[in-house]
Protein backbone atom coordinates (compact mmCIF):
# COMPACT_ATOMS: atom_id res chain seq x y z
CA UNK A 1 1.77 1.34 -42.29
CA UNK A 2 2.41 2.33 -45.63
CA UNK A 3 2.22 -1.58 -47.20
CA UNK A 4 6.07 -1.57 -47.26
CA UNK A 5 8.40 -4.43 -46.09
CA UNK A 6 9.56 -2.29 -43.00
CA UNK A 7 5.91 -1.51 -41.49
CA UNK A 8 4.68 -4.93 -42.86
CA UNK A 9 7.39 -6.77 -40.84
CA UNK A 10 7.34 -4.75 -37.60
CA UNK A 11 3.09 -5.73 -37.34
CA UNK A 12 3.83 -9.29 -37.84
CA UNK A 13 6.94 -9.08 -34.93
CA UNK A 14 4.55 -7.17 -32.57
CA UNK A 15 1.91 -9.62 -32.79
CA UNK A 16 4.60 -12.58 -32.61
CA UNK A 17 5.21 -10.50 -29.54
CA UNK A 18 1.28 -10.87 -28.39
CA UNK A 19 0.86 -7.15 -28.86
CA UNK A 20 -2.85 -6.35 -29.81
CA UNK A 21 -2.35 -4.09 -33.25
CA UNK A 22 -3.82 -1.82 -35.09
CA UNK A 23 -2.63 -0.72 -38.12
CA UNK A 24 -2.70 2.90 -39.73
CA UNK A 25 -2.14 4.03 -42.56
CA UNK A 26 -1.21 8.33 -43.17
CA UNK A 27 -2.12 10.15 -46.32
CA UNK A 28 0.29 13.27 -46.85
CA UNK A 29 0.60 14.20 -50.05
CA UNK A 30 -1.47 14.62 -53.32
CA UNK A 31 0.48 12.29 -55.06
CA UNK A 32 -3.30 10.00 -55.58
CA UNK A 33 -1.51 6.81 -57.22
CA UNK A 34 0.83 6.62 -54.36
CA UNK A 35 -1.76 6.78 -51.74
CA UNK A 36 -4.23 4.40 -53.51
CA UNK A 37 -1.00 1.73 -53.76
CA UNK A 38 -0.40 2.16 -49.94
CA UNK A 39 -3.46 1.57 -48.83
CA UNK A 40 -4.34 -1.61 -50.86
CA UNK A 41 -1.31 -3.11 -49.70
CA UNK A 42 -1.41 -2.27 -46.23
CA UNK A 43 -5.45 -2.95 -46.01
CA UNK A 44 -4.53 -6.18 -47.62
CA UNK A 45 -1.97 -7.02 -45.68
CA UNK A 46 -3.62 -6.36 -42.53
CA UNK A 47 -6.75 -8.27 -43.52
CA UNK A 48 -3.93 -11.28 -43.72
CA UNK A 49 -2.60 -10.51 -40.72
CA UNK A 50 -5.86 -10.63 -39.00
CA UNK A 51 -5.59 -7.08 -37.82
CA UNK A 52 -7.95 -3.73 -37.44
CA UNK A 53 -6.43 -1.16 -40.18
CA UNK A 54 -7.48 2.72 -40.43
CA UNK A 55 -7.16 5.74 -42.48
CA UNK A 56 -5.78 9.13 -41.52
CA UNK A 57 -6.46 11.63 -43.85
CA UNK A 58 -3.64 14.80 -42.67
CA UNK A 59 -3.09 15.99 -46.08
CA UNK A 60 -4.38 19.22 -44.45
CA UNK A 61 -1.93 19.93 -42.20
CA UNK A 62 1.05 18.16 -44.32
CA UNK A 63 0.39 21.12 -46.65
CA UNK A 64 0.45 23.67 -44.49
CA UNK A 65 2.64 22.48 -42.24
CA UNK A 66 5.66 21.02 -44.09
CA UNK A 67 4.96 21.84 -47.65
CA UNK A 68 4.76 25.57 -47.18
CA UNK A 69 8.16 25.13 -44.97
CA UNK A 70 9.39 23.27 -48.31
CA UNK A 71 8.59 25.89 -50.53
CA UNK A 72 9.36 28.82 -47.93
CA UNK A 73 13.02 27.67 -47.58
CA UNK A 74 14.07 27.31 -51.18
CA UNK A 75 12.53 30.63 -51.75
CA UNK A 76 14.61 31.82 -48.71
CA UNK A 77 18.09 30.19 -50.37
CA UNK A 78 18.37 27.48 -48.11
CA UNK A 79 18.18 23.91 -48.19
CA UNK A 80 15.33 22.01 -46.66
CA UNK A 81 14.76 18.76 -44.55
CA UNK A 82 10.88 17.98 -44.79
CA UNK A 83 11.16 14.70 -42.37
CA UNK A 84 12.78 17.02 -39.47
CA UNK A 85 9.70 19.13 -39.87
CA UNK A 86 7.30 16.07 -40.39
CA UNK A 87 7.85 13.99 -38.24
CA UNK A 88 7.45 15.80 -34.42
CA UNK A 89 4.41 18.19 -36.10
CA UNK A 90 2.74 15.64 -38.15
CA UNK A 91 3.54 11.99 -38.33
CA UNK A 92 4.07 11.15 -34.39
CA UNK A 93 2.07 14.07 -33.61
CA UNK A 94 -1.35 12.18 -35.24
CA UNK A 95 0.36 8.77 -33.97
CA UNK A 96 0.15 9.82 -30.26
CA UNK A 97 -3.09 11.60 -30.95
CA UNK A 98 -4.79 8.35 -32.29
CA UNK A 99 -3.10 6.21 -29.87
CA UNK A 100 -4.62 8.35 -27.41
CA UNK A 101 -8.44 8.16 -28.61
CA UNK A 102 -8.53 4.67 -29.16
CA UNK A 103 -6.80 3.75 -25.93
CA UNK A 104 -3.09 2.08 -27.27
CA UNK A 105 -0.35 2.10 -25.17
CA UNK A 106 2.34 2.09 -27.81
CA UNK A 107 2.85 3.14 -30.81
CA UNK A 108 5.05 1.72 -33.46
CA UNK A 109 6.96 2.09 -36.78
CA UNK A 110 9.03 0.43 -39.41
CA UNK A 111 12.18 2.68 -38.87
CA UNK A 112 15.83 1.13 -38.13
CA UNK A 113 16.06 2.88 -34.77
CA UNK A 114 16.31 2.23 -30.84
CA UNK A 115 15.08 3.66 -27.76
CA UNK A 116 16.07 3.63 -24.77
CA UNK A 117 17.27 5.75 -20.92
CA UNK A 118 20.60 7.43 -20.52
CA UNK A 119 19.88 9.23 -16.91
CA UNK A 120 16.54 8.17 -17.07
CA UNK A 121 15.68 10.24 -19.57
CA UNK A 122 13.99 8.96 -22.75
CA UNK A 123 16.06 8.94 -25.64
CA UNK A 124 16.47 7.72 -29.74
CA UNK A 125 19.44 5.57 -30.22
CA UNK A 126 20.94 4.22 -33.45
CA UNK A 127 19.67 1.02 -35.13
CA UNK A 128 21.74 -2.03 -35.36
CA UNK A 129 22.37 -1.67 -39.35
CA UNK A 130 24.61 1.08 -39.78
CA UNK A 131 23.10 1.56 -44.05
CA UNK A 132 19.76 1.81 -42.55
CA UNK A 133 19.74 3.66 -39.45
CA UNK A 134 17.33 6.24 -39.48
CA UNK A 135 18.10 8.40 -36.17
CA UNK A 136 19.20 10.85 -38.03
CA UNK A 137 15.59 11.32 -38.98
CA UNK A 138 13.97 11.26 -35.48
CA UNK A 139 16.05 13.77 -33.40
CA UNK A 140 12.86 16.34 -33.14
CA UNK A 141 11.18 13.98 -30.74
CA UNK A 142 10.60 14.68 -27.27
CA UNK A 143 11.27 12.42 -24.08
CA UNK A 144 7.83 11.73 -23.41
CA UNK A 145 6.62 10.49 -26.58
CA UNK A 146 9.73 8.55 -26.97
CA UNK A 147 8.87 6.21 -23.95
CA UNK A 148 5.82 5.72 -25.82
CA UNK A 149 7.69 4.15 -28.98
CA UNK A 150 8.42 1.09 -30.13
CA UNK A 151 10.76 -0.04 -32.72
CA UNK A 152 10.43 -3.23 -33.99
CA UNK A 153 13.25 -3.69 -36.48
CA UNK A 154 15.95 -1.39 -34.28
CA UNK A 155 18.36 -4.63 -33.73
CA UNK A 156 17.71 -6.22 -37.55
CA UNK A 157 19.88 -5.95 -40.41
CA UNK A 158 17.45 -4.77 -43.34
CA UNK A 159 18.28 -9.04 -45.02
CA UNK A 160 16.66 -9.93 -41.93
CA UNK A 161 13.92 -8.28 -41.81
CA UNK A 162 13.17 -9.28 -45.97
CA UNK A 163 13.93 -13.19 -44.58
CA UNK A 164 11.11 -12.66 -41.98
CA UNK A 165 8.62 -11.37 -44.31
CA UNK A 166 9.39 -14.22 -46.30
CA UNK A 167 8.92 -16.86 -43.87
CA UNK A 168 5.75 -15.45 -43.31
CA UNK A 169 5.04 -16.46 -46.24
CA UNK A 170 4.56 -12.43 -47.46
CA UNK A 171 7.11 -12.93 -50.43
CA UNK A 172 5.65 -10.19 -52.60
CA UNK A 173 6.41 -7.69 -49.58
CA UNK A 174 10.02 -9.23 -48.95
CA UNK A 175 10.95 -7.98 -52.48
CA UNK A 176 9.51 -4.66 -52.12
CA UNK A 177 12.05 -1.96 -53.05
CA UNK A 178 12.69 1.20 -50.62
CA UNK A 179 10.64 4.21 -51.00
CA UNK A 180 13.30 6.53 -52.04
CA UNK A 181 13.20 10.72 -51.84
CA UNK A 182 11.16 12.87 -50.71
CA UNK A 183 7.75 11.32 -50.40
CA UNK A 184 5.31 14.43 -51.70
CA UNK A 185 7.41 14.99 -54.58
CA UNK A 186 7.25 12.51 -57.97
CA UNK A 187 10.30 11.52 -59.31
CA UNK A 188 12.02 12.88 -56.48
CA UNK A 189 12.76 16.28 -58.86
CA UNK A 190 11.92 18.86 -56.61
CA UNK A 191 12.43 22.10 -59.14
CA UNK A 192 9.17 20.47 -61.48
CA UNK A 193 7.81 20.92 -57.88
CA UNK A 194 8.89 24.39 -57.36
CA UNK A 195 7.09 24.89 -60.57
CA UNK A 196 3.83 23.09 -60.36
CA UNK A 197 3.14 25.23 -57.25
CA UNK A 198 3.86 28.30 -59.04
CA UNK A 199 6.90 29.32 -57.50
CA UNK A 200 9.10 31.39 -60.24
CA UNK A 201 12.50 32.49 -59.17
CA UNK A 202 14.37 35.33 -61.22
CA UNK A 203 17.05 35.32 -63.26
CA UNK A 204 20.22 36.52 -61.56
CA UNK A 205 24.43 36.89 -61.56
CA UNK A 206 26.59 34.14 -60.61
CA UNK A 207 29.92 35.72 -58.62
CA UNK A 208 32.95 35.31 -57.29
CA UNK A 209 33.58 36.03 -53.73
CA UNK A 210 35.05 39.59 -54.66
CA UNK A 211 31.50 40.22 -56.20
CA UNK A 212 32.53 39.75 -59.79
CA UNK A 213 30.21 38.63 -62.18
CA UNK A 214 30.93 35.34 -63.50
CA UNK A 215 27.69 34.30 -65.39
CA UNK A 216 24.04 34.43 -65.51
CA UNK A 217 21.79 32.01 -63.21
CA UNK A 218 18.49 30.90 -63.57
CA UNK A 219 16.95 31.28 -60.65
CA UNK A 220 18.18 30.44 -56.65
CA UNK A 221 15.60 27.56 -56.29
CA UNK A 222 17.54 25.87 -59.01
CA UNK A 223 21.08 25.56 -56.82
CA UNK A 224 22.38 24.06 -53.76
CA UNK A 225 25.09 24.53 -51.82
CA UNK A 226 28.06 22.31 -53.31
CA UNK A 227 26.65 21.89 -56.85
CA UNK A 228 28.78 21.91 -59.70
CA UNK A 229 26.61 20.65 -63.02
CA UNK A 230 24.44 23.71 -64.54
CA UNK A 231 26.69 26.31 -64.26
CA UNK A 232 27.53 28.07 -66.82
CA UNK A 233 30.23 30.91 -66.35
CA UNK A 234 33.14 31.64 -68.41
CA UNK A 235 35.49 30.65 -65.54
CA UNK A 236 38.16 27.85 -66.91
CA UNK A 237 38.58 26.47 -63.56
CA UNK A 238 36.21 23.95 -61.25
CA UNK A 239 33.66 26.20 -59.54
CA UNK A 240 30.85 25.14 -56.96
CA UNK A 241 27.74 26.95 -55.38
CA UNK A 242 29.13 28.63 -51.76
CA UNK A 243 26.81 31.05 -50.88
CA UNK A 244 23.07 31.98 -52.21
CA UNK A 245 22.07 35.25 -51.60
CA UNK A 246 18.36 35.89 -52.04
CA UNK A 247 18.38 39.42 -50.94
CA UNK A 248 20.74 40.43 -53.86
CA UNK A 249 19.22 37.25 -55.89
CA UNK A 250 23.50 36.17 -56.60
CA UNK A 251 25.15 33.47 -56.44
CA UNK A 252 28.35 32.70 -55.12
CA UNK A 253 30.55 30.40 -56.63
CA UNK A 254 34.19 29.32 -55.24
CA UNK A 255 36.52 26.63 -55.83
CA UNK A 256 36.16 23.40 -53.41
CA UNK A 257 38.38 23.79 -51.04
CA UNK A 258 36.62 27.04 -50.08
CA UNK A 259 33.66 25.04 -49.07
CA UNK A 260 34.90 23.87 -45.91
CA UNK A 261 33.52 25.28 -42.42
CA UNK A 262 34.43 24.81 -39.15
CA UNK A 263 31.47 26.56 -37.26
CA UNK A 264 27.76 26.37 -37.43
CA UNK A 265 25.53 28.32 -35.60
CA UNK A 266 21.91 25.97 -35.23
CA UNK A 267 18.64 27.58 -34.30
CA UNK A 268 15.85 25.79 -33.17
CA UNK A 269 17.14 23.43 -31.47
CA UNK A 270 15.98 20.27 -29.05
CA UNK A 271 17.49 18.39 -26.86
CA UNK A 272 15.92 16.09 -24.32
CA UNK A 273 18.75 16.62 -21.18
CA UNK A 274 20.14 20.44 -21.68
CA UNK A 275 22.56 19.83 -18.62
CA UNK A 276 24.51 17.62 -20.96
CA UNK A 277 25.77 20.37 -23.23
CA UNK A 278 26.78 22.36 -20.41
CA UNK A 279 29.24 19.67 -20.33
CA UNK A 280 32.67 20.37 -21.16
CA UNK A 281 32.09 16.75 -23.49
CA UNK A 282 32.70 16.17 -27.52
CA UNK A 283 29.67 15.13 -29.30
CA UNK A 284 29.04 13.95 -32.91
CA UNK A 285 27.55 16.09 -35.36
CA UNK A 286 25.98 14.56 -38.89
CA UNK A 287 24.12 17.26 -41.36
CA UNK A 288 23.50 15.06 -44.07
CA UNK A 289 22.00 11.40 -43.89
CA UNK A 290 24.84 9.60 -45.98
CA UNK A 291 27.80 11.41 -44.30
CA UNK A 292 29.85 10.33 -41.42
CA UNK A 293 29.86 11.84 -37.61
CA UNK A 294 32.00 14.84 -37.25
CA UNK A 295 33.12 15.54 -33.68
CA UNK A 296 32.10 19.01 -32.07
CA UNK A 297 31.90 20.96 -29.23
CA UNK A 298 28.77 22.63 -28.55
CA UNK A 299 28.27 26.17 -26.73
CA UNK A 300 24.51 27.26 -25.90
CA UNK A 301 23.93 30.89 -27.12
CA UNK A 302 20.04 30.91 -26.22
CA UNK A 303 17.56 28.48 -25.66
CA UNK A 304 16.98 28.32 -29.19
CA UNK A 305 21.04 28.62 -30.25
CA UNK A 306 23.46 26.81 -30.41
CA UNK A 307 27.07 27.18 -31.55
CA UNK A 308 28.74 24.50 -32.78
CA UNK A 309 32.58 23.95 -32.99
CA UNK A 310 33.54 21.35 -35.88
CA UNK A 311 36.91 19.67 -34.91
CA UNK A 312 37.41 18.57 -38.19
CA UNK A 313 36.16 20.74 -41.20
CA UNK A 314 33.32 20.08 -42.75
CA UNK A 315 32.68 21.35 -46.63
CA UNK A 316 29.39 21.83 -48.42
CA UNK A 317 27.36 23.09 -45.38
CA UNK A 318 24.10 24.79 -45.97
CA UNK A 319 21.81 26.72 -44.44
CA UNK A 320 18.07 24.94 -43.53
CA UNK A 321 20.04 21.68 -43.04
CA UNK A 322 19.54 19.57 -39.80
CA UNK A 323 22.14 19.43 -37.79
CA UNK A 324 21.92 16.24 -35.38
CA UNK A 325 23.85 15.54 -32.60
CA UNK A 326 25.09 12.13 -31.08
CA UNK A 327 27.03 10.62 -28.15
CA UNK A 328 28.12 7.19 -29.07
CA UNK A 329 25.22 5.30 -30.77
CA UNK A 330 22.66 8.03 -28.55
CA UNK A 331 20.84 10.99 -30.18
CA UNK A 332 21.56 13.78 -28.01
CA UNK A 333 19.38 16.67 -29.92
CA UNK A 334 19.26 18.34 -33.33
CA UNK A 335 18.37 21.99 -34.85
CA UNK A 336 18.49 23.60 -38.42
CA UNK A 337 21.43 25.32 -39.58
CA UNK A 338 21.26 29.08 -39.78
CA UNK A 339 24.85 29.81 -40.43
CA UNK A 340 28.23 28.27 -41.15
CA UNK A 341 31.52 29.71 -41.37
């Protein structure tokens, strides 16, 4: 419970549903003014709601953990997703573990997802409101733990759920807005991160793809794949980041249309029913939260590869990205994307 509409709302519909509930609230990050906000508001709400509430202190392990992987990747030229790493090795992780020592049968968030058996195996499906679904988010989680789960607001529309809260007569959380970003980082600017934990990144060339110097850059954890503003070259035409190279420390920069890829190759990868990929079957693929489903085909290379057909291009792939995979509204598995081409 982190005090916000979404958490708030799916306590008060468990206990509507005559669940007994305990609430719990994480702290991750550092961020002190952030964690002292969430846990007034969820304590408080809580106490209102007539229900137990605990702390969970895994700042520890968030550091280690998925902060480190943070840093590690931008250092390594790629692009991270902290939730894919968070949430199997930390926040379900200490979920199941608590739910385990103090004897709860379920366990329960706020997210705009589903669950349910395909086979009968386990699996995450889609919520109901296609601007808030957040599957994408949850593909790292295994069978097991996913029969455990319960998601309260999986067939709301996010109006609905603010209506309930205010019916509840909670119209202070109804009006809460989203927590936005990346939730360890203020401000959401994740360079003045880079640089609070002392990461420097040298100077270096921007290039063409011939390996002609175009301009100077200011270091690699300052660019993504796809970016266009702070560039300065001399070139008098449109030119985007392609390619980072940290073992030359260059950057590649190439018009748009050579952005486009119609291969990835995805390493650590999970999926709950392996048998289905041996499957001569098209599958959806989505690598970025706000984009639409691409249809694939998927080859296994090892256990822990994957190749990954794109029928239909995709442009500004990069590497570190989750790569999630979907039949119809079902999560099928995910992985992070080591190459594209």
């Amino acid at each position: 419970m982190s005090g916000g509409t979404d958490s708030s709302v799916a306590a008060m519909l468990l206990l509507e549903n005559e669940y007994d509930v305990t609430g719990i609230t994480f702290l991750f990050s550092e961020l002190t003014e952030n964690n002292d906000i969430n846990i007034h508001e969820s304590q408080q709400l809580c106490k209102d709601l007539g229900i137990e509430h605990r702390i969970a202190d895994v700042r520890k392990p968030f550091e280690e953990l998925v902060v480190q992987y943070f840093i590690n990747e931008y250092i390594a030229g790629k692009t991270p997703f902290p939730c894919a790493v968070c949430n199997p090795n930390i926040k379900f992780k200490f979920l199941e573990r608590f739910a385990k020592e103090n004897n709860c049968r379920y366990i329960s968030t706020g997210h705009y997802a589903r669950t349910g058996q395909f086979n009968g195996i386990n699996f995450i499906f889609t919520g109901v409101d296609s601007d808030k679904d957040q599957s994408f988010f949850l593909w790292g989680l295994k069978s097991e733990l996913i029969g455990k789960l319960i998601f309260p607001l999986g067939n709301l529309q996010k109006n609905e759920v603010r209506n309930i809260a205010a019916q509840k007569g909670f119209s202070k959380i109804s009006e809460r807005k989203d927590s936005l970003g990346i939730c360890f980082i203020e401000g959401n600017n994740y360079r003045k991160f880079l640089v609070s934990k002392r990461i420097h990144a040298d100077p270096g060339n921007f290039v063409n793809e011939n390996g002609e110097i175009l301009g100077s850059h200011v270091g690699i954890t300052n660019y993504t794949i796809g970016q266009r503003k702070g560039l300065i070259t001399n070139a008098n035409v449109p030119l985007f980041v392609s390619e980072i190279r940290p073992d030359t420390n260059e950057i590649v920069l190439s018009s748009f249309d050579k952005l486009y890829r119609n291969k990835l190759i995805v390493t650590n990868i999970l999926f709950n029913d392996f048998d289905e990929i041996h499957q001569d079957k098209i599958f959806t693929v989505k690598i970025r939260y706000r984009l639409q489903n691409t249809p694939c085909k998927l080859q296994i290379i090892s256990e822990n590869m994957l190749d990954v057909e794109l029928l239909e291009p995709l442009a500004m792939i990069a590497k570190g990205q989750t790569a999630v995979f979907f039949d119809g509204e079902r999560v099928v598995g995910g992985g992070f994307i080591e190459s594209s081409m």
